[in-house]
N, C-alpha and C. Protein backbone atom coordinates (compact mmCIF):
# COMPACT_ATOMS: atom_id res chain seq x y z
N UNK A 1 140.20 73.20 104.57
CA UNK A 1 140.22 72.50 105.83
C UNK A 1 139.22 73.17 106.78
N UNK A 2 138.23 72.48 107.37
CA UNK A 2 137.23 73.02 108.26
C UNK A 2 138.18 73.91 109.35
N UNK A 3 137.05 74.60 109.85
CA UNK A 3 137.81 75.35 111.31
C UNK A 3 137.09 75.22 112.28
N UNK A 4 137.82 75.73 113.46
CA UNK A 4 136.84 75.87 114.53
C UNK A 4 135.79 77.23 114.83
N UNK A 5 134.69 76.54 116.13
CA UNK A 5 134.01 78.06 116.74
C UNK A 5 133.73 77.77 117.62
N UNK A 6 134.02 79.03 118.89
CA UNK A 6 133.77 78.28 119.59
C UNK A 6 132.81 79.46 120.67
N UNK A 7 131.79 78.84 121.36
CA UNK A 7 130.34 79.50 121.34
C UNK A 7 130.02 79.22 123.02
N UNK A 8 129.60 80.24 123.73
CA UNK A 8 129.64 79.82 125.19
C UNK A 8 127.75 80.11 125.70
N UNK A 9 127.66 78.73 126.22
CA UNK A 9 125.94 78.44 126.01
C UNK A 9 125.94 77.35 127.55
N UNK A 10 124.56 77.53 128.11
CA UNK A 10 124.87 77.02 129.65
C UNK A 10 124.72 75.75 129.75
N UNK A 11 125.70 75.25 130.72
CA UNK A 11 125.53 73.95 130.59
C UNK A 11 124.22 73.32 130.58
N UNK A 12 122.94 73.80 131.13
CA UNK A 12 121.87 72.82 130.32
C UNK A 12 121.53 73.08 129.30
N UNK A 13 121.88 74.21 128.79
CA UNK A 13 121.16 74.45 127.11
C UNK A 13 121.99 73.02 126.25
N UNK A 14 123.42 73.09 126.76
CA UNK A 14 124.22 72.22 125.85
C UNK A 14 124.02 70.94 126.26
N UNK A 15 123.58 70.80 127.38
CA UNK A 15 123.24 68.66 127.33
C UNK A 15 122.00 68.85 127.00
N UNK A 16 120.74 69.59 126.94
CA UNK A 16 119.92 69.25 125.99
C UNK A 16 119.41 69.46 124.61
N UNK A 17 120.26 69.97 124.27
CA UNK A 17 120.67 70.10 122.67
C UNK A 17 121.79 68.76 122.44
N UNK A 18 122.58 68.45 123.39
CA UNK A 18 123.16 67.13 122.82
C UNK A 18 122.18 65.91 122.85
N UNK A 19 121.56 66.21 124.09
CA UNK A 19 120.80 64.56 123.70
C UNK A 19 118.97 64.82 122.66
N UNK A 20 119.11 66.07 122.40
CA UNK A 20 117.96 66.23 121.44
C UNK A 20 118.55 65.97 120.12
N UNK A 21 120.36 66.11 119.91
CA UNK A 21 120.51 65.88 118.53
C UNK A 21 120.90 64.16 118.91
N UNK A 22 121.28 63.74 119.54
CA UNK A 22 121.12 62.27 119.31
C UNK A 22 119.66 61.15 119.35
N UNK A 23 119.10 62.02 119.54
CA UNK A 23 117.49 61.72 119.41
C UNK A 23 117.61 61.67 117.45
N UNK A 24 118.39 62.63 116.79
CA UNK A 24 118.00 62.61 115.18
C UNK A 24 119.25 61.82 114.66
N UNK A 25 119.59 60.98 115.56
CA UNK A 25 120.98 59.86 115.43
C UNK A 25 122.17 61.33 114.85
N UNK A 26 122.30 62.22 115.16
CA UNK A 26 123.35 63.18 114.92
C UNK A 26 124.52 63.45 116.42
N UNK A 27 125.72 63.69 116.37
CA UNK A 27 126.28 64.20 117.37
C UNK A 27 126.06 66.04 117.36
N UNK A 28 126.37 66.57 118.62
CA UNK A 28 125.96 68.23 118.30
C UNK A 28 126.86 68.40 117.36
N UNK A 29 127.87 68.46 117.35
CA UNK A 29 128.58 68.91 115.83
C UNK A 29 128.28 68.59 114.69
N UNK A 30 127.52 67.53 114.58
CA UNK A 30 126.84 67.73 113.37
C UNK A 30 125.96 68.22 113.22
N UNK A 31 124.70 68.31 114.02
CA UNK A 31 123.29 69.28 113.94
C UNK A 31 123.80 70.48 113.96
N UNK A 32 124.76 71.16 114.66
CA UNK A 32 125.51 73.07 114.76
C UNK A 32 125.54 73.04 113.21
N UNK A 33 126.36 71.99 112.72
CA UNK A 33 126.95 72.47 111.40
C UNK A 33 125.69 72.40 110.12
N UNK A 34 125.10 71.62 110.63
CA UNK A 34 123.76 71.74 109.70
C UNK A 34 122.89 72.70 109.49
N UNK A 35 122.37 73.24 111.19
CA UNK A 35 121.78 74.19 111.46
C UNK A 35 122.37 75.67 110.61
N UNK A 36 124.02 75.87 110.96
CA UNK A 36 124.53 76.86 110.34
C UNK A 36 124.56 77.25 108.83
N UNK A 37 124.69 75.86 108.04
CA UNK A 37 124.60 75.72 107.00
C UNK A 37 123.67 76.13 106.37
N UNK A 38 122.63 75.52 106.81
CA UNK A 38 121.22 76.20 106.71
C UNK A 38 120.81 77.35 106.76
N UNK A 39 120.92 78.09 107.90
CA UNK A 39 120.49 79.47 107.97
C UNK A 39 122.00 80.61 107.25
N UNK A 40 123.23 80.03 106.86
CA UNK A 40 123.60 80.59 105.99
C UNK A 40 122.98 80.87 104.46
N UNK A 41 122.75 79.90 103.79
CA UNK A 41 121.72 79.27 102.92
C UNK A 41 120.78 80.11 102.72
N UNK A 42 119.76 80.20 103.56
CA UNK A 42 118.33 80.93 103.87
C UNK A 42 118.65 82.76 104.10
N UNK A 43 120.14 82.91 104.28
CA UNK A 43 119.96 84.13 104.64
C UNK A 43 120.97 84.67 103.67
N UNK A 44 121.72 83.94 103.32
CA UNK A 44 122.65 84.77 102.08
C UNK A 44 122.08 84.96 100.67
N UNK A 45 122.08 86.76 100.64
CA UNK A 45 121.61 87.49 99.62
C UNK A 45 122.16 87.32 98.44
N UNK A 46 123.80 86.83 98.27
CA UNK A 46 124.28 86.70 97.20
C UNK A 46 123.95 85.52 96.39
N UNK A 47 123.97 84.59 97.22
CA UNK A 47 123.09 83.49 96.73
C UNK A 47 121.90 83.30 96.25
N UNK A 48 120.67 83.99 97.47
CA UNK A 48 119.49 84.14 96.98
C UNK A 48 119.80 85.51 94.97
N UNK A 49 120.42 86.26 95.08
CA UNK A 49 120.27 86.89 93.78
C UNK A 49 120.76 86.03 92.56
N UNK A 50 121.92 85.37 93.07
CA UNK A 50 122.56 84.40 91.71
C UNK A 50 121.43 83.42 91.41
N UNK A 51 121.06 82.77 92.49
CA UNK A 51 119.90 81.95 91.85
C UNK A 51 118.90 82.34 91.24
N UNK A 52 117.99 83.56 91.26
CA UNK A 52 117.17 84.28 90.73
C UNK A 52 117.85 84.35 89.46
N UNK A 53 118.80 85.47 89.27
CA UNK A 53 118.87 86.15 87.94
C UNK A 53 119.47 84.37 86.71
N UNK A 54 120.10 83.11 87.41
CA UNK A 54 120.11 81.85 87.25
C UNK A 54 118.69 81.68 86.33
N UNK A 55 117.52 81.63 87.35
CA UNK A 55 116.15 81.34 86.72
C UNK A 55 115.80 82.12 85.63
N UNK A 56 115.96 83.38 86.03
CA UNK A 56 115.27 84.59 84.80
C UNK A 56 116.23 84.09 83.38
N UNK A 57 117.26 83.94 83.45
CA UNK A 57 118.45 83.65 82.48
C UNK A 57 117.82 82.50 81.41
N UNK A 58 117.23 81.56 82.53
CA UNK A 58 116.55 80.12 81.43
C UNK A 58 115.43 80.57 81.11
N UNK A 59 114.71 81.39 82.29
CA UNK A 59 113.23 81.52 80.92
C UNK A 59 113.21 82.50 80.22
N UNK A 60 114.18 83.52 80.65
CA UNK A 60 114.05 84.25 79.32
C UNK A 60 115.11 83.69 77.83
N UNK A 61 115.78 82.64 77.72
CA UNK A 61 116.38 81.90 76.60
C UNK A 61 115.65 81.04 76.38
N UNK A 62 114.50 80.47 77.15
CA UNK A 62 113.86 79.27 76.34
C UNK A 62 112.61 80.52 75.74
N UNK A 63 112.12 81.84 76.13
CA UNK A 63 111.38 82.35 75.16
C UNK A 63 112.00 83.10 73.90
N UNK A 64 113.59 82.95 73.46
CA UNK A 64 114.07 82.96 72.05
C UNK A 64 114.70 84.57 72.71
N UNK A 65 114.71 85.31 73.76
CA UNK A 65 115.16 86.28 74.31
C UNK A 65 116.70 86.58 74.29
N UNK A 66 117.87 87.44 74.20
CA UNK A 66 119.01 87.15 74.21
C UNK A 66 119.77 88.64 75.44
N UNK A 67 120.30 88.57 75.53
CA UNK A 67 121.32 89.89 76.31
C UNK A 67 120.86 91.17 76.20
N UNK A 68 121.19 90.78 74.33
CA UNK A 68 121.10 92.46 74.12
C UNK A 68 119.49 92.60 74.46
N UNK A 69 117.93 92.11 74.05
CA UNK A 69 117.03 92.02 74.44
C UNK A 69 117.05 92.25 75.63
N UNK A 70 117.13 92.36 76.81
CA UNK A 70 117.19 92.56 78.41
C UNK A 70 118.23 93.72 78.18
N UNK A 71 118.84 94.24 77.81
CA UNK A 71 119.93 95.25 78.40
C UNK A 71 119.06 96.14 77.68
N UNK A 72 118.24 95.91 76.29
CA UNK A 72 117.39 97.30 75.50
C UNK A 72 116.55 97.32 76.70
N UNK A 73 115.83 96.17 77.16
CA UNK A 73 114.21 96.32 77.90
C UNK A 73 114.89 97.31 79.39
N UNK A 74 116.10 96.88 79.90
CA UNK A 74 116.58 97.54 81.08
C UNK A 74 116.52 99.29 80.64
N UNK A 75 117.35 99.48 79.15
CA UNK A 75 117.70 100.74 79.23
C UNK A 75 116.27 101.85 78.75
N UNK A 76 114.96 100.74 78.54
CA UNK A 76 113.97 101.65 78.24
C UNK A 76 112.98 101.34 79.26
N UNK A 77 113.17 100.53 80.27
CA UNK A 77 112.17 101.05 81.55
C UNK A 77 113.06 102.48 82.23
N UNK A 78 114.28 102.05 82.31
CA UNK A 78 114.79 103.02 82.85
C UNK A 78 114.62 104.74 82.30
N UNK A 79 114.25 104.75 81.15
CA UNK A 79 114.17 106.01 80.57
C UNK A 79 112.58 106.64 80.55
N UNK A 80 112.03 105.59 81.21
CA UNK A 80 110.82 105.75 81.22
C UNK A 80 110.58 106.51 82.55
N UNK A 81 111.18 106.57 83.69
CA UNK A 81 111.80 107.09 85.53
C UNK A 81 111.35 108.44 84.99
C-alpha cells in the first residue's frame, strides 16, 4: 500500500511546479512520484550492480564461459596483487 511524504516547499515554488506539471497533463503527485522514482533508479547502487553483473552473466554464457571459469579467472587475478 503506497504511503505518504510530506515535504515543506514555499508556496510559490508549489503553484509553480503544480501548474508546470499540468502543463505535462500530470497532477503534482504524479510528476513527485515520477521524479522520485527516477532519481531512485539513477541513484541506487544495488540496482545499478545487479544489472551489471545481470549483463556480464549473459555475455560471459553466450561465450561457452561457466562459474567455475570466473571464480578460477577471479582467484588468479587476485593472486596476481
Amino acid at each position: 500500500m503506497p504511503s505518504q511524504m510530506l515535504i515543506r516547499i514555499s508556496p510559490e515554488i508549489k503553484n509553480r511546479f503544480i501548474k508546470l506539471s499540468r502543463m505535462e497533463g500530470k497532477n503534482a503527485s504524479q510528476k513527485l512520484r515520477e521524479m522520485i522514482e527516477e532519481y531512485v533508479r539513477e541513484h541506487d547502487i544495488a540496482s545499478f550492480a545487479d544489472d551489471l553483473w545481470s549483463r556480464i552473466s549473459k555475455k560471459t554464457a553466450s561465450r561457452g564461459k561457466t562459474r567455475k571459469d570466473i571464480a578460477a579467472a577471479i582467484r588468479e587475478s587476485r593472486r596476481d596483487k
